[in-house]
PDB file of N, CA and C in Angstrom:
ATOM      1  N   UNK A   1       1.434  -4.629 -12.685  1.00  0.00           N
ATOM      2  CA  UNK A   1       2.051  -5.515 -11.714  1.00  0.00           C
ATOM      3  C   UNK A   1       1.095  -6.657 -11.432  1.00  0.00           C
ATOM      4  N   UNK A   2       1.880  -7.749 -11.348  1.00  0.00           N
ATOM      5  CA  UNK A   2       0.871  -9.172 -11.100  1.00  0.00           C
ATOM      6  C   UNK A   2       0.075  -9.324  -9.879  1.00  0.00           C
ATOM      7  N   UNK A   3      -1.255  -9.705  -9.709  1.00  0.00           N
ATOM      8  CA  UNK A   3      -1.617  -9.769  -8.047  1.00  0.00           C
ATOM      9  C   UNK A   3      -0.554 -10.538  -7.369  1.00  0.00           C
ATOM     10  N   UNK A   4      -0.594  -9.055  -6.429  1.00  0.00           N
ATOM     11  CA  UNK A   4       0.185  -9.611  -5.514  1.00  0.00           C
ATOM     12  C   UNK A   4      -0.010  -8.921  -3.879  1.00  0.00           C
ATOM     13  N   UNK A   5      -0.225  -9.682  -3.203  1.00  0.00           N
ATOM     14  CA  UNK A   5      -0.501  -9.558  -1.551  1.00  0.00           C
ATOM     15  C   UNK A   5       0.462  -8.300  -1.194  1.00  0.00           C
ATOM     16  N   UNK A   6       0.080  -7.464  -0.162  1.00  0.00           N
ATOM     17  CA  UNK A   6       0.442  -6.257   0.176  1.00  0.00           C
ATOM     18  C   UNK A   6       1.870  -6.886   1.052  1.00  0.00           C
ATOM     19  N   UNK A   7       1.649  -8.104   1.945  1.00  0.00           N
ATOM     20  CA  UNK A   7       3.436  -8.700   2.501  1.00  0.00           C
ATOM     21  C   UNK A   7       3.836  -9.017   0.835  1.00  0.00           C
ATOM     22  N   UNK A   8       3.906  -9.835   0.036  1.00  0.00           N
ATOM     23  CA  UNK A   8       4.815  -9.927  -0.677  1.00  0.00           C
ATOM     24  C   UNK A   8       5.108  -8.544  -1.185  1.00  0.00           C
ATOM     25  N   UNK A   9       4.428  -7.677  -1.568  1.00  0.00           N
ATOM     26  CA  UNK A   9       5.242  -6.631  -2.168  1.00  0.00           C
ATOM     27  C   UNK A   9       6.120  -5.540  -1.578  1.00  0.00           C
ATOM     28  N   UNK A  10       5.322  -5.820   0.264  1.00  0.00           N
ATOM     29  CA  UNK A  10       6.489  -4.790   0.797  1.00  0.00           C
ATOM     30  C   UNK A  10       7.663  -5.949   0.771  1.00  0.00           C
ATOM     31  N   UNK A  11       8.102  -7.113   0.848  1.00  0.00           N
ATOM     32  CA  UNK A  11       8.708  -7.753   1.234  1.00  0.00           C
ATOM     33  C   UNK A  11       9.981  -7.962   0.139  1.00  0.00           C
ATOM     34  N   UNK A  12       9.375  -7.308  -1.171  1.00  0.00           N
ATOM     35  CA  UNK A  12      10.090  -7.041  -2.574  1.00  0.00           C
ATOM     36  C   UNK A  12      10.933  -5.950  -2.285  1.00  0.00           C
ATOM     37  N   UNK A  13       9.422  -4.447  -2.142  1.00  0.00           N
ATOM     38  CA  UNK A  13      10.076  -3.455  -1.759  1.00  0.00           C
ATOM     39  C   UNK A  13      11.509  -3.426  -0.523  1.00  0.00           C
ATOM     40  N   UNK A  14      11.029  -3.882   0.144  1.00  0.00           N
ATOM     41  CA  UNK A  14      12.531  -4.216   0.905  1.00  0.00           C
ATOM     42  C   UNK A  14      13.566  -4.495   0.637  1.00  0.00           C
ATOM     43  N   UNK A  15      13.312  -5.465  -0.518  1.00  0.00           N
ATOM     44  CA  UNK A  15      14.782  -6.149  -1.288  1.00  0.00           C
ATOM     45  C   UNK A  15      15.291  -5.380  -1.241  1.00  0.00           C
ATOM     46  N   UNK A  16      14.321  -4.279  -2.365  1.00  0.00           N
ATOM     47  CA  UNK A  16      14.856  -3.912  -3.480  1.00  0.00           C
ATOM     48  C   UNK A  16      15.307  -2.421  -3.128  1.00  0.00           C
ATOM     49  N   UNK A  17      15.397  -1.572  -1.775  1.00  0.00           N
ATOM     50  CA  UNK A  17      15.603  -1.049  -1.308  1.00  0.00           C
ATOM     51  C   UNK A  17      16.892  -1.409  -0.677  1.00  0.00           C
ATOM     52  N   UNK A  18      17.398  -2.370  -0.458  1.00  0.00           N
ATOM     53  CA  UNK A  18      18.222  -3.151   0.022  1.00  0.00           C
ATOM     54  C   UNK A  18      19.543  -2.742  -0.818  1.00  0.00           C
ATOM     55  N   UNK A  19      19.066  -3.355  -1.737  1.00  0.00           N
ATOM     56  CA  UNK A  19      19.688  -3.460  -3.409  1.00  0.00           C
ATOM     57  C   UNK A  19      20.278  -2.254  -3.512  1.00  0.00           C
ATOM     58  N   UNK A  20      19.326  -1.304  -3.455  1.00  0.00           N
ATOM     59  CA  UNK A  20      19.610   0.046  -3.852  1.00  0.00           C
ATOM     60  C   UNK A  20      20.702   0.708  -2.993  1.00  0.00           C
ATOM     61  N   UNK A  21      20.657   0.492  -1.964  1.00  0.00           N
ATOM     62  CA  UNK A  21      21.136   1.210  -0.466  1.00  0.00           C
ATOM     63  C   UNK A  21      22.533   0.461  -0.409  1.00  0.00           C
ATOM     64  N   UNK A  22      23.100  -0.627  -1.088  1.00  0.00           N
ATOM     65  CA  UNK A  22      24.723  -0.564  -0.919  1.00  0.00           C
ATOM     66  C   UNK A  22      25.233  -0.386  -2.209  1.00  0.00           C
ATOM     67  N   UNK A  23      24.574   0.431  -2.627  1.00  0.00           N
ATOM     68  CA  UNK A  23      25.453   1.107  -4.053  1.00  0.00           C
ATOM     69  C   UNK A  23      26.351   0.584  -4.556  1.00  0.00           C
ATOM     70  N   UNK A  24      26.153  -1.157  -4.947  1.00  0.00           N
ATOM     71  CA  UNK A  24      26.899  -1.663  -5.678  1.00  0.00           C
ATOM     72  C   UNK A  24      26.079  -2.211  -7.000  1.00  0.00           C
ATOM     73  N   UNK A  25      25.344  -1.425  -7.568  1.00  0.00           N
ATOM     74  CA  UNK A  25      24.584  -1.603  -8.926  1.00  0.00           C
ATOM     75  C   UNK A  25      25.139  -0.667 -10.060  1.00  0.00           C
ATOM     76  N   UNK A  26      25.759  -1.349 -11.448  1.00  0.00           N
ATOM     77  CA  UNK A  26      25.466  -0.139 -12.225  1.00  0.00           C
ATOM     78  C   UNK A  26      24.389   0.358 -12.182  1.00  0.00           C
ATOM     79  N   UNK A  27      24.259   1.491 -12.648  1.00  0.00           N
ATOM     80  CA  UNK A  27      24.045   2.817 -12.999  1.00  0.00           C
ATOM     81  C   UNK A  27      22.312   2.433 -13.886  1.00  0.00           C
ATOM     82  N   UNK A  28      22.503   1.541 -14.672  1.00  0.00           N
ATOM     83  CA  UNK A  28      20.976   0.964 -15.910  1.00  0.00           C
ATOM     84  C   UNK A  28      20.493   0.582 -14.842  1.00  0.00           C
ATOM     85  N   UNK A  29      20.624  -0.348 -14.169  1.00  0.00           N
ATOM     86  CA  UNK A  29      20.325  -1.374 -13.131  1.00  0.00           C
ATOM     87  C   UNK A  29      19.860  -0.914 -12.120  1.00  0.00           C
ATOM     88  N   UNK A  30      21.083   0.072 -11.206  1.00  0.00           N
ATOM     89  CA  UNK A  30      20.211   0.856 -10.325  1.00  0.00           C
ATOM     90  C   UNK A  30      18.826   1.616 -10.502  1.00  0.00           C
ATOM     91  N   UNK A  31      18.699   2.106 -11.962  1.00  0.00           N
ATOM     92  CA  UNK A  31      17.622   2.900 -12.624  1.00  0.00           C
ATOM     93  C   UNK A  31      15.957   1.890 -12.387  1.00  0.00           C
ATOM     94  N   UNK A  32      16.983   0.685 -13.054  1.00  0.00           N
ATOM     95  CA  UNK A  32      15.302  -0.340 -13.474  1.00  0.00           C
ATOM     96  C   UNK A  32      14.707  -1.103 -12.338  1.00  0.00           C
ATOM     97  N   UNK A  33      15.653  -1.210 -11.224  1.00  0.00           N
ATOM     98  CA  UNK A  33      15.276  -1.679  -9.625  1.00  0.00           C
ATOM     99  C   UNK A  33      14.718  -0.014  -9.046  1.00  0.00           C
ATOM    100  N   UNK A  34      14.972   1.014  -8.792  1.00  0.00           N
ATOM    101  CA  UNK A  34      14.068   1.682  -8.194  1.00  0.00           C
ATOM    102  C   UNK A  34      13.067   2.197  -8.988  1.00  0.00           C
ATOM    103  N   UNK A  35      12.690   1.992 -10.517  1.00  0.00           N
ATOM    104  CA  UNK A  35      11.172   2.190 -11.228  1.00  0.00           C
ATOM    105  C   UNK A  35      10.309   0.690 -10.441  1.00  0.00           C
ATOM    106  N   UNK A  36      11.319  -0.431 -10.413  1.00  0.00           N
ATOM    107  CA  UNK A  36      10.784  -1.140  -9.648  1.00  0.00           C
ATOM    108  C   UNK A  36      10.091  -0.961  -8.354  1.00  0.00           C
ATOM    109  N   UNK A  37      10.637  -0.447  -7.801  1.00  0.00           N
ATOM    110  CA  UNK A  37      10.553   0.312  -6.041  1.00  0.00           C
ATOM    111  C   UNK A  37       9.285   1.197  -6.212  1.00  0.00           C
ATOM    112  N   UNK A  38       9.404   1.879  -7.629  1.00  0.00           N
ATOM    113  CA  UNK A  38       8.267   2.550  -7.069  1.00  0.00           C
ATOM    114  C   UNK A  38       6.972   2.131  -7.697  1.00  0.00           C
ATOM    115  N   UNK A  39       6.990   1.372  -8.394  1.00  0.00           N
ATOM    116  CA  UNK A  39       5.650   0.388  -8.520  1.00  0.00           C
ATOM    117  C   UNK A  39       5.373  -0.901  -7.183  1.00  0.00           C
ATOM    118  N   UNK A  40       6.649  -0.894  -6.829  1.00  0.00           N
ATOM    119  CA  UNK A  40       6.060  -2.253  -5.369  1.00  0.00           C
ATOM    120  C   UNK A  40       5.069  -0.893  -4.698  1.00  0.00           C
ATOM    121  N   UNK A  41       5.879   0.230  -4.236  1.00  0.00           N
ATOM    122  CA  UNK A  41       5.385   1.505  -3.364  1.00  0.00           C
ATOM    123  C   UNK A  41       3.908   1.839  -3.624  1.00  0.00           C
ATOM    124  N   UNK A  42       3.426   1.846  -4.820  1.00  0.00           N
ATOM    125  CA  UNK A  42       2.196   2.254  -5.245  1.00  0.00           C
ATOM    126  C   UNK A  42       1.561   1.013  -5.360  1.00  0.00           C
ATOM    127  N   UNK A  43       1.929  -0.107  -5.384  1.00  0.00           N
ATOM    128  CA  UNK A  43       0.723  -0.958  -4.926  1.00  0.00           C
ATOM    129  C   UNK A  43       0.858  -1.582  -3.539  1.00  0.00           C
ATOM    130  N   UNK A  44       1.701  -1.235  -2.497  1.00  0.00           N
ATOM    131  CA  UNK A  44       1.605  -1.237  -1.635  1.00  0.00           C
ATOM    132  C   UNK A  44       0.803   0.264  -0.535  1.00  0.00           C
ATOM    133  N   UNK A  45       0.871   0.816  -1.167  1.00  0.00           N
ATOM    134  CA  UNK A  45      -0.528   1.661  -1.148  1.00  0.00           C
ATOM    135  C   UNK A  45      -1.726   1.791  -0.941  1.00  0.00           C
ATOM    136  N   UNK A  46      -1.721   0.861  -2.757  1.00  0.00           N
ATOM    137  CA  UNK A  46      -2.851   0.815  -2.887  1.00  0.00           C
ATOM    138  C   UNK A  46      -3.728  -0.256  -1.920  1.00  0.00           C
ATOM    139  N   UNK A  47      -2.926  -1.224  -1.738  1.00  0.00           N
ATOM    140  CA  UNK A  47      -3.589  -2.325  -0.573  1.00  0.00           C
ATOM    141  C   UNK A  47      -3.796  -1.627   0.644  1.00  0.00           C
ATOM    142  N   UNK A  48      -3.192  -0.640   0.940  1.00  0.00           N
ATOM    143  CA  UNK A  48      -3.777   0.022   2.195  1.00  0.00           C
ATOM    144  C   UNK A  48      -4.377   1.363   2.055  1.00  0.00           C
ATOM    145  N   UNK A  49      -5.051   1.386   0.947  1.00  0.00           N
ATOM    146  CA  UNK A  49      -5.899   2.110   0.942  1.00  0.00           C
ATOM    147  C   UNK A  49      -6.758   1.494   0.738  1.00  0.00           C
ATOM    148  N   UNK A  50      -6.996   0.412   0.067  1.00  0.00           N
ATOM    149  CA  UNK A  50      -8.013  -1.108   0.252  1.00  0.00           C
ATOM    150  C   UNK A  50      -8.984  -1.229   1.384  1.00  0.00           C
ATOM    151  N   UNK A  51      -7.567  -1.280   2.369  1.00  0.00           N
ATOM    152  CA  UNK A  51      -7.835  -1.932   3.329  1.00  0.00           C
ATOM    153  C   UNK A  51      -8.526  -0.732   4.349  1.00  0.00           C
ATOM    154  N   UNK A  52      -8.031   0.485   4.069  1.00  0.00           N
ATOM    155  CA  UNK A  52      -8.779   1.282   4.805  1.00  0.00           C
ATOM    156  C   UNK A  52     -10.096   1.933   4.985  1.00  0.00           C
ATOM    157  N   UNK A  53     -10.111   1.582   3.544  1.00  0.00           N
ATOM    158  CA  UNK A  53     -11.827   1.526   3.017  1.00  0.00           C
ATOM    159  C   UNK A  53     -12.600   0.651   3.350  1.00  0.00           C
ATOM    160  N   UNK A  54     -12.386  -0.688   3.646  1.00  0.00           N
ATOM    161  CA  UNK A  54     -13.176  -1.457   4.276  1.00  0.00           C
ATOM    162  C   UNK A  54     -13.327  -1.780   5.765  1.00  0.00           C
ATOM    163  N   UNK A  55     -12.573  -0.933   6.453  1.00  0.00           N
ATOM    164  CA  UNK A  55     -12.062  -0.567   7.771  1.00  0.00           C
ATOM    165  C   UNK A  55     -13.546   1.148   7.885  1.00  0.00           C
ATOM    166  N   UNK A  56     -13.877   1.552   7.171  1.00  0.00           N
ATOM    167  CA  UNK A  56     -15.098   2.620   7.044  1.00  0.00           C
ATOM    168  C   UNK A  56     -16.954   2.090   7.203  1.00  0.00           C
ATOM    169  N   UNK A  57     -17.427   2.133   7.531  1.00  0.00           N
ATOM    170  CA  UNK A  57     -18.944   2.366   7.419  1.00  0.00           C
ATOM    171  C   UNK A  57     -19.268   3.395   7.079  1.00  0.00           C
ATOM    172  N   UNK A  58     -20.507   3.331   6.646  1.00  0.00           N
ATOM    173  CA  UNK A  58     -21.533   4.667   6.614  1.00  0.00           C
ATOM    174  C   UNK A  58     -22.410   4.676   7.336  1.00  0.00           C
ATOM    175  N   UNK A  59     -22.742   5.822   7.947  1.00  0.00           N
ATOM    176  CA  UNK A  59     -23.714   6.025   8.757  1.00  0.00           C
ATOM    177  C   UNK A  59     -24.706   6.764   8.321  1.00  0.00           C
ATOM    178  N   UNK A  60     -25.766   7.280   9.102  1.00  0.00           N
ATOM    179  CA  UNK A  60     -26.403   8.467   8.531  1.00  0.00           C
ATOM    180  C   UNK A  60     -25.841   9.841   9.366  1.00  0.00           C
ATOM    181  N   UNK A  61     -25.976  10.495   8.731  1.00  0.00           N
ATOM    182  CA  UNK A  61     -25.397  11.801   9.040  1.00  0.00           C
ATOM    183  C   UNK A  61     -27.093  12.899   9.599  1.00  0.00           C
ATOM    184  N   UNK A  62     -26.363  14.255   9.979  1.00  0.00           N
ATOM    185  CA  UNK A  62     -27.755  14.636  10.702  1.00  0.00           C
ATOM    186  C   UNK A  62     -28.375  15.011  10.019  1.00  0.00           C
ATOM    187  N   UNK A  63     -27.483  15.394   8.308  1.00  0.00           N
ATOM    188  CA  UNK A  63     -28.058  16.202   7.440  1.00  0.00           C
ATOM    189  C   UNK A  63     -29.681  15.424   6.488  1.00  0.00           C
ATOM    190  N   UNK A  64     -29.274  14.278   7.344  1.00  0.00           N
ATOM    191  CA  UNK A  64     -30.352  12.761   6.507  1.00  0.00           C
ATOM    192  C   UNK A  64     -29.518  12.030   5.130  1.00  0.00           C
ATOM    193  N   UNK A  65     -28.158  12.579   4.971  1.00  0.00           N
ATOM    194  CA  UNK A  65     -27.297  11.309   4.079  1.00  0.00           C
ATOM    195  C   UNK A  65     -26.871  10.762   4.759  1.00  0.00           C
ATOM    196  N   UNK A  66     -25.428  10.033   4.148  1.00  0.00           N
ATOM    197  CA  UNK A  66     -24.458   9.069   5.186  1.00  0.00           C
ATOM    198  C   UNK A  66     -23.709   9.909   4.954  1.00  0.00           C
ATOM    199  N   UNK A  67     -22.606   9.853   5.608  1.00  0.00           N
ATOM    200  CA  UNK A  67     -21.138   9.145   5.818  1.00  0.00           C
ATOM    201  C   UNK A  67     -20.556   8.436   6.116  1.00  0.00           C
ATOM    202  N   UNK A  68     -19.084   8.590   5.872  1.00  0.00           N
ATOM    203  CA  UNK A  68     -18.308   7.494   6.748  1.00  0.00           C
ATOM    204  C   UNK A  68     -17.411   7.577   7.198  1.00  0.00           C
ATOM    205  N   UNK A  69     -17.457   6.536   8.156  1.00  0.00           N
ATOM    206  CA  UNK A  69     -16.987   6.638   9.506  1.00  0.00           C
ATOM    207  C   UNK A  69     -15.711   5.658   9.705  1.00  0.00           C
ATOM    208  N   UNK A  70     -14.805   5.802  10.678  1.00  0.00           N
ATOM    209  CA  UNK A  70     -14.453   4.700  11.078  1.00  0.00           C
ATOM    210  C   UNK A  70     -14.497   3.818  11.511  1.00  0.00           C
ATOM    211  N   UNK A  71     -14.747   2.758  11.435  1.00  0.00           N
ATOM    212  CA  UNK A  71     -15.364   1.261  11.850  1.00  0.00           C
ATOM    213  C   UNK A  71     -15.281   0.916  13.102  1.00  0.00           C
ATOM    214  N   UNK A  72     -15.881   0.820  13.887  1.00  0.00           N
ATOM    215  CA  UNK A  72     -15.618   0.632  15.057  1.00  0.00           C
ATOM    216  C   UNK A  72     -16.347  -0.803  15.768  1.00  0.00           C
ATOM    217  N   UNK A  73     -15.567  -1.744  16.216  1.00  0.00           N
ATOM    218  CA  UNK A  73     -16.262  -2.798  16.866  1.00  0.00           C
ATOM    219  C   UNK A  73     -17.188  -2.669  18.164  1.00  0.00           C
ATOM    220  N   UNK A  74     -18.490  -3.291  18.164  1.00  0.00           N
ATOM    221  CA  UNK A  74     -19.278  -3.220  18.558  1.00  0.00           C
ATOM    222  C   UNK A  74     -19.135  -3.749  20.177  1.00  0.00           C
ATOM    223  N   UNK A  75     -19.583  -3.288  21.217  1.00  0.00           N
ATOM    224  CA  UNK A  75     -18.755  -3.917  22.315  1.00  0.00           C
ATOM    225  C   UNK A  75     -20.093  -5.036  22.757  1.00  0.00           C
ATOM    226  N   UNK A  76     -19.727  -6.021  22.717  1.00  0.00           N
ATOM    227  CA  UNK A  76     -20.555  -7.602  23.306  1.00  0.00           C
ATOM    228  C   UNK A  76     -20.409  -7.941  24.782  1.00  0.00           C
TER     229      UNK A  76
END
């Protein structure tokens, strides 16, 4: 799938859910719009799993490694 921003692809996925949901598609068609659906789905995912990873720090842990944590803003 081409880069593409996590709004445009839910914004596909929507269509194309759309599409799907008044069951006026043949039958091929209906098939090749929800393989569609589920590639928007998995890279809409994947952007938020992106995004949730950079939403993490590491810290040190007690054991003397890191982990990570959830990010938390620092209060000023």
């Amino acid at each position: 799938m081409e880069e593409t921003s996590f709004e445009q692809a839910f914004a596909q996925l929507e269509e194309t859910v759309q599409s799907l949901e008044s069951g006026n598609l043949p039958l091929e068609e209906a098939m090749a719009l929800f393989e569609r659906g589920v590639k928007l789905a998995a890279a809409c995912n994947s952007c938020l799993d992106a995004a949730e990873l950079r939403l993490k720090q590491l810290v040190p842990s007690l054991d003397g490694g890191f982990e990570a944590e959830p990010w938390q803003p620092k209060d000023t």
